[in-house]
Protein backbone atom coordinates (compact mmCIF):
# COMPACT_ATOMS: atom_id res chain seq x y z
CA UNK A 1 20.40 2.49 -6.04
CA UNK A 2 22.30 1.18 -9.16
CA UNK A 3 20.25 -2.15 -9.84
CA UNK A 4 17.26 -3.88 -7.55
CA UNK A 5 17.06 -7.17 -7.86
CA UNK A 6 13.94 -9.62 -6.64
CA UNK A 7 14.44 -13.03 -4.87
CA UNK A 8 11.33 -14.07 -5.76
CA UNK A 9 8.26 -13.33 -8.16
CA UNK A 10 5.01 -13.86 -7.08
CA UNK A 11 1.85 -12.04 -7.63
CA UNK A 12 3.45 -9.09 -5.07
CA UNK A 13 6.56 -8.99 -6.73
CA UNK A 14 5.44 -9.01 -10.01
CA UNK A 15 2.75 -6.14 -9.03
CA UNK A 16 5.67 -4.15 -7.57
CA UNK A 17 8.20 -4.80 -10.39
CA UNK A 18 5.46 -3.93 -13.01
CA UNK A 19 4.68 -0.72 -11.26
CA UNK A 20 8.18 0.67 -10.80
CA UNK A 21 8.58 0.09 -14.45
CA UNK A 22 5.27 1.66 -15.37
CA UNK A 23 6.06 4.42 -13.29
CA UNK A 24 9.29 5.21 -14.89
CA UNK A 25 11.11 4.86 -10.70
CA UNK A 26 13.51 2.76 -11.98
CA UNK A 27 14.39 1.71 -15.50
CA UNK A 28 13.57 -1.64 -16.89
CA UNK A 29 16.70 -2.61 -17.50
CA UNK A 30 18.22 -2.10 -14.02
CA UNK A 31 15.28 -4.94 -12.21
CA UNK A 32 16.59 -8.44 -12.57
CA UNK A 33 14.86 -11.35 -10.36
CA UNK A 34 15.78 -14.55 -9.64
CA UNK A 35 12.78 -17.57 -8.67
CA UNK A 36 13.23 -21.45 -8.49
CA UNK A 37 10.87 -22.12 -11.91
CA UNK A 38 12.82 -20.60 -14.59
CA UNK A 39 10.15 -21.36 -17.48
CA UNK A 40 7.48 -19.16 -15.12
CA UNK A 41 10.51 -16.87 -14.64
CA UNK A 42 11.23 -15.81 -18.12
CA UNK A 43 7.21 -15.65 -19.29
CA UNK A 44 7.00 -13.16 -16.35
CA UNK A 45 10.10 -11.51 -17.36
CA UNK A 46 8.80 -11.12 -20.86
CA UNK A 47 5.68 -9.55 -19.78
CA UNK A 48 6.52 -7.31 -17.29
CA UNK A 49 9.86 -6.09 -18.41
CA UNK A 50 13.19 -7.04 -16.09
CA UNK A 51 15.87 -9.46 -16.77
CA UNK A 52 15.77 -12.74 -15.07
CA UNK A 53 18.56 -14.71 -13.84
CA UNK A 54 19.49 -18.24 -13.47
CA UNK A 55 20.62 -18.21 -9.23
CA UNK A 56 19.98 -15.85 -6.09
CA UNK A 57 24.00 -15.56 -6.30
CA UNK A 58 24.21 -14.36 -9.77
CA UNK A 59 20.80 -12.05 -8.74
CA UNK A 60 22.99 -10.47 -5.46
CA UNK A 61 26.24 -9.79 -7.35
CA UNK A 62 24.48 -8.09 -9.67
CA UNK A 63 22.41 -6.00 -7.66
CA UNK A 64 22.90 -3.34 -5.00
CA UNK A 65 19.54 -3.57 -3.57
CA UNK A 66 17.51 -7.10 -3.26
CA UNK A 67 13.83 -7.25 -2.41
CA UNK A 68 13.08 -10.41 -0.34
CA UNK A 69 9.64 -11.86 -1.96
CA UNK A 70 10.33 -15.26 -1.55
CA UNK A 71 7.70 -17.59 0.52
CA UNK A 72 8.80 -16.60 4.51
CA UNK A 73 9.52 -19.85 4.83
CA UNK A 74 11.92 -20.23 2.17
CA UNK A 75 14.17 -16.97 3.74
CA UNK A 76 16.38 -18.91 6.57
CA UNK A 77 17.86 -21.25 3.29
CA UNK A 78 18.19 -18.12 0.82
CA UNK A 79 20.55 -15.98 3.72
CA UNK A 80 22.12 -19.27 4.08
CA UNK A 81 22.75 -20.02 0.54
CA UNK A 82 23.79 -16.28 0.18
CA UNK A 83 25.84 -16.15 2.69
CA UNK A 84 28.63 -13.27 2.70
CA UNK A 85 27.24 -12.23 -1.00
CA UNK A 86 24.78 -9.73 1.07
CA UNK A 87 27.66 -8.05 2.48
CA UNK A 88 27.65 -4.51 1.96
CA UNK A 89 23.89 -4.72 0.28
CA UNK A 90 20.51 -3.05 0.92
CA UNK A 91 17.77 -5.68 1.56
CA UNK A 92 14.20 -4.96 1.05
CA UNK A 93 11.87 -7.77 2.72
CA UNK A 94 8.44 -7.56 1.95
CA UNK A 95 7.68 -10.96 3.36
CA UNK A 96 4.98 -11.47 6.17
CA UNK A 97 6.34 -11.52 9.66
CA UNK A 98 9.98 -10.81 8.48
CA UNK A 99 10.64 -7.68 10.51
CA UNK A 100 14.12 -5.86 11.25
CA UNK A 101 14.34 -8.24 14.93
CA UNK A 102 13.45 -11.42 13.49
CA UNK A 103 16.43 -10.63 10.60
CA UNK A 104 18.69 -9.53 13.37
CA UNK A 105 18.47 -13.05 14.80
CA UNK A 106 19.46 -14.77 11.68
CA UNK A 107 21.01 -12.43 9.56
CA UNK A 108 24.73 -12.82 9.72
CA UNK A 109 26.24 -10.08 7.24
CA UNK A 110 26.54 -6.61 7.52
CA UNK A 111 23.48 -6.20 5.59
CA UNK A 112 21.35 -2.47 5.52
CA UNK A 113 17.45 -3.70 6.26
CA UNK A 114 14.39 -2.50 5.65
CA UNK A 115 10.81 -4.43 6.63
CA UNK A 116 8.07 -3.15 4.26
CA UNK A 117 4.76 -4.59 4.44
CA UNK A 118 2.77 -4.06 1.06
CA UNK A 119 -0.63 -4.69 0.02
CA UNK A 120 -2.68 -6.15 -3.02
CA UNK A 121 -4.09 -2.79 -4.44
CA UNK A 122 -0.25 -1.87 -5.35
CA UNK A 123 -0.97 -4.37 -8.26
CA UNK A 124 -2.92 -1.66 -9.16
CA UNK A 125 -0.65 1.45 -8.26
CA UNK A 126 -3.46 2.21 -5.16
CA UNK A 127 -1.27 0.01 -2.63
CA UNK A 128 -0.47 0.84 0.99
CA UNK A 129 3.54 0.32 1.53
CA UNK A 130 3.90 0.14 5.22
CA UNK A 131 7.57 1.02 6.26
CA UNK A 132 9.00 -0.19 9.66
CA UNK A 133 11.23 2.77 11.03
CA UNK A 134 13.96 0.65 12.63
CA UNK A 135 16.07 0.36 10.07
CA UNK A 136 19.97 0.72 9.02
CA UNK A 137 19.15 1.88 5.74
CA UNK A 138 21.33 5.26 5.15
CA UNK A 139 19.66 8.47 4.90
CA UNK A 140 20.14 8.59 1.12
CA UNK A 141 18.82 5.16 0.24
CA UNK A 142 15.96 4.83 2.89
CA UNK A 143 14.47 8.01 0.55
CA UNK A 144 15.47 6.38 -2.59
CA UNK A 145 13.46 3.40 -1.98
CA UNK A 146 10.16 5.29 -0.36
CA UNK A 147 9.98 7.25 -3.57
CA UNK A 148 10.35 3.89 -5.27
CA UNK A 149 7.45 2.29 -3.44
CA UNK A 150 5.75 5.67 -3.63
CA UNK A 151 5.35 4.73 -7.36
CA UNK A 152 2.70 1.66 -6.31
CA UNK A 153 1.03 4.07 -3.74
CA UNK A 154 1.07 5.35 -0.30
CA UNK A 155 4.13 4.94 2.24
CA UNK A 156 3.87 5.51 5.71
CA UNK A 157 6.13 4.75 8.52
CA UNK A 158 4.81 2.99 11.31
CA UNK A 159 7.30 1.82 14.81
CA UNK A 160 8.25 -1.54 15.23
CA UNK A 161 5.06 -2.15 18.04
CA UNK A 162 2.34 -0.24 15.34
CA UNK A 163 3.29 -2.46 11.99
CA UNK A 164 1.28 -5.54 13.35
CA UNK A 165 -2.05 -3.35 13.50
CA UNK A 166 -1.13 -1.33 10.25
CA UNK A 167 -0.92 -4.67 8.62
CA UNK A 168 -3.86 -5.97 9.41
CA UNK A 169 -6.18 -3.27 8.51
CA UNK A 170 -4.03 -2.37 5.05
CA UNK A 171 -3.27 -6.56 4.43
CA UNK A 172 -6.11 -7.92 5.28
CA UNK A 173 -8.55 -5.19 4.61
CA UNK A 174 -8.41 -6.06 1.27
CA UNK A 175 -10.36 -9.30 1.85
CA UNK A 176 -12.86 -7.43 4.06
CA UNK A 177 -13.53 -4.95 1.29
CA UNK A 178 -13.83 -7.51 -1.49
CA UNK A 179 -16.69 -9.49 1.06
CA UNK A 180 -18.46 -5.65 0.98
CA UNK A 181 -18.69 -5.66 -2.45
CA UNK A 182 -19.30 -8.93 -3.05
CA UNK A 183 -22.45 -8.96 -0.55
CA UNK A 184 -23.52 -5.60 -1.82
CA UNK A 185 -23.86 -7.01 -5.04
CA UNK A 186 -25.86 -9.80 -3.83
CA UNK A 187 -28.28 -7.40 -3.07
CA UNK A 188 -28.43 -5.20 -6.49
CA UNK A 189 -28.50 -8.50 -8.25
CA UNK A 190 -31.57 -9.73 -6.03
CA UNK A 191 -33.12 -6.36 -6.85
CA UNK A 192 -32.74 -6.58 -10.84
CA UNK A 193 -29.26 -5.60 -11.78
CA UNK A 194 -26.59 -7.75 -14.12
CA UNK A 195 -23.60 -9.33 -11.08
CA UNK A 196 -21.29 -7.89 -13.84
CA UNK A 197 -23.00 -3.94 -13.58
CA UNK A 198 -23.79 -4.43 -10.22
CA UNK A 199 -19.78 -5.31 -8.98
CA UNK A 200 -18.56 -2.19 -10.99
CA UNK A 201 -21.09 0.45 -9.85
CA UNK A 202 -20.40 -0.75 -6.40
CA UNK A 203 -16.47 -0.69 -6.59
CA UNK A 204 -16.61 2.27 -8.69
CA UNK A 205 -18.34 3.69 -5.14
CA UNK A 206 -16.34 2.26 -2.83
CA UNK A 207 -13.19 4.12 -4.47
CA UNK A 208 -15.24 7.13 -4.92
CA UNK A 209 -15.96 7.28 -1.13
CA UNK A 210 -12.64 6.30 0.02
CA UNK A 211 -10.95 9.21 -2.52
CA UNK A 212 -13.57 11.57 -0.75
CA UNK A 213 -12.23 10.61 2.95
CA UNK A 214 -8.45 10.79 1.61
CA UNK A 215 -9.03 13.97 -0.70
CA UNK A 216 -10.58 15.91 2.49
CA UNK A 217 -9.62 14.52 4.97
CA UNK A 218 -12.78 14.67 6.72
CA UNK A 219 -14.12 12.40 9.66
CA UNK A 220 -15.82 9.02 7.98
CA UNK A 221 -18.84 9.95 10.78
CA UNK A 222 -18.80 13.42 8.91
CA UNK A 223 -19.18 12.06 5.35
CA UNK A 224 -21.99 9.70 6.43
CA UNK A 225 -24.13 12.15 7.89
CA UNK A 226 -24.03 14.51 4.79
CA UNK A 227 -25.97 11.97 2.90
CA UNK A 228 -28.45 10.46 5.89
CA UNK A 229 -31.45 13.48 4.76
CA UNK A 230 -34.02 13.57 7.93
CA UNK A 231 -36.00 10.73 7.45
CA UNK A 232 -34.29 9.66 4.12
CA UNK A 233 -33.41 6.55 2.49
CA UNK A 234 -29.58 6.51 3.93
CA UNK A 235 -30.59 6.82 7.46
CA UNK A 236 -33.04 4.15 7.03
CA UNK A 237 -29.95 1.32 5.65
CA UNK A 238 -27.64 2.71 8.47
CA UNK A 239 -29.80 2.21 11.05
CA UNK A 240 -30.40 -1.34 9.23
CA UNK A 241 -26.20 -2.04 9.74
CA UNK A 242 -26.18 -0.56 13.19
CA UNK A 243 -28.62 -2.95 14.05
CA UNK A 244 -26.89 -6.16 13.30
CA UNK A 245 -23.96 -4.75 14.61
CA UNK A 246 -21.80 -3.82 11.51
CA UNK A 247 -19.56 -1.67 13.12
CA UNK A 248 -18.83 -3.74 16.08
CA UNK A 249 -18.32 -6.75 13.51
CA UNK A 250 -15.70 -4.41 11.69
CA UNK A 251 -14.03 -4.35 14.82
CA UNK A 252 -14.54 -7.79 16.24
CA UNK A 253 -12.41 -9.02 12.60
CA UNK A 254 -8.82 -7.01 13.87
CA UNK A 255 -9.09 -8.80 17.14
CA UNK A 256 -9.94 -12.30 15.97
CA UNK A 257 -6.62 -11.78 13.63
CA UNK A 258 -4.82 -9.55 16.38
CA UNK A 259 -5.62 -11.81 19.26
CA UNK A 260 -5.09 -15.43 17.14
């Protein structure tokens, strides 16, 4: 990979183009993006570090590798409008829905793809970067860009039939997480503690806990029990969430968005 080059620059691009940079994967001055609103464009490009250009066809014949960040609706008009200027490129889409056999339906060049779903903690270098493996990337490159990614936090592959499921727990688990916290501070605030104090002690232990599970890899049913004492204060909230059915609740949000 020579130069990588955005078609788009939302918050997700601008979280992955900031973290490659901070990283030191790629340097600065080999990301360039291209997005409709030019004055937005160049404030971002200021801030963050690439080079911004005035059209996606100046954007692909400067760059080897494109990321596809653009709105999914906006894709079928971009391949159109770039027509046989993705010949012989690597494309990176990162937009919802846009895997490797809905590309192979429209996609007319002889293209190399590559479906990654990514998640809002990269904006933070603690994403999940879910890689389809059907993909015509070659050898080399497929490993250039997972160490890339690996820069805004964990890849893992996932078939074709598994990357609907992986991105609803990593893409929407987000929101999930953020009602946790949010309703957990309810709580410390009703019992005398500042929203502000209360929303960082409580993140502060939700990343805690989750480093704990990844660092050990130990069962989630494991870690729970080794704070629930005999008749101690933990047992007494579990048995509180078991009863109004948090765990079925956890489950009973993937199917509402898995069965929609």
């Amino acid at each position: 990979m020579k130069n990588l080059g955005f078609i788009g620059m939302g918050n997700m691009a601008q979280a992955l183009a900031a973290g490659f940079i901070k990283s030191n994967a790629i340097p600065r001055e080999n990301i360039f993006a291209f997005a409709p609103n030019q004055e937005k464009l160049a404030k971002n490009a200021a801030l963050i570090g690439f080079t911004p250009m005035q059209s996606v066809t100046e954007l692909a014949g400067r760059c080897d590798t494109l990321i596809m960040a653009c709105k999914p609706y906006q894709i079928e008009s971009v391949l159109t409008e770039l027509g046989a200027a993705l010949d012989g490129k690597n494309l990176i889409s990162i937009a919802a829905g846009w895997d490797f056999a809905k590309y192979q339906t429209v996609l007319k060049t002889d293209t190399a793809l590559q479906f990654i779903m990514p998640n809002t903690p990269a904006m933070v270098g603690e994403g999940v970067l879910l890689f389809e493996e059907k993909n015509t990337l070659s050898p080399e490159d497929r490993e250039q860009v997972k160490k890339l990614f690996a820069a805004v936090g964990l890849v893992q592959e996932l078939p074709s039939s598994l990357m609907g499921i992986g991105g609803t727990v990593t893409g929407c688990g987000p929101a999930f997480v953020d009602l946790f916290i949010e309703a957990y501070g309810d709580a410390a605030v009703k019992y005398g503690l500042k929203r502000a104090d209360a929303y960082r002690l409580i993140s502060q232990m939700v990343l805690g806990s989750a480093k704990l599970q990844l660092a050990t890899a130990t069962h989630p049913g494991v870690l729970k029990d080794n704070v629930c004492s005999p008749a101690g204060t933990t047992i007494c909230g579990v048995t509180a969430l078991e009863e109004q059915g948090f765990r079925n609740a956890c489950i009973k949000s993937v199917d509402a968005i898995m069965n929609r």
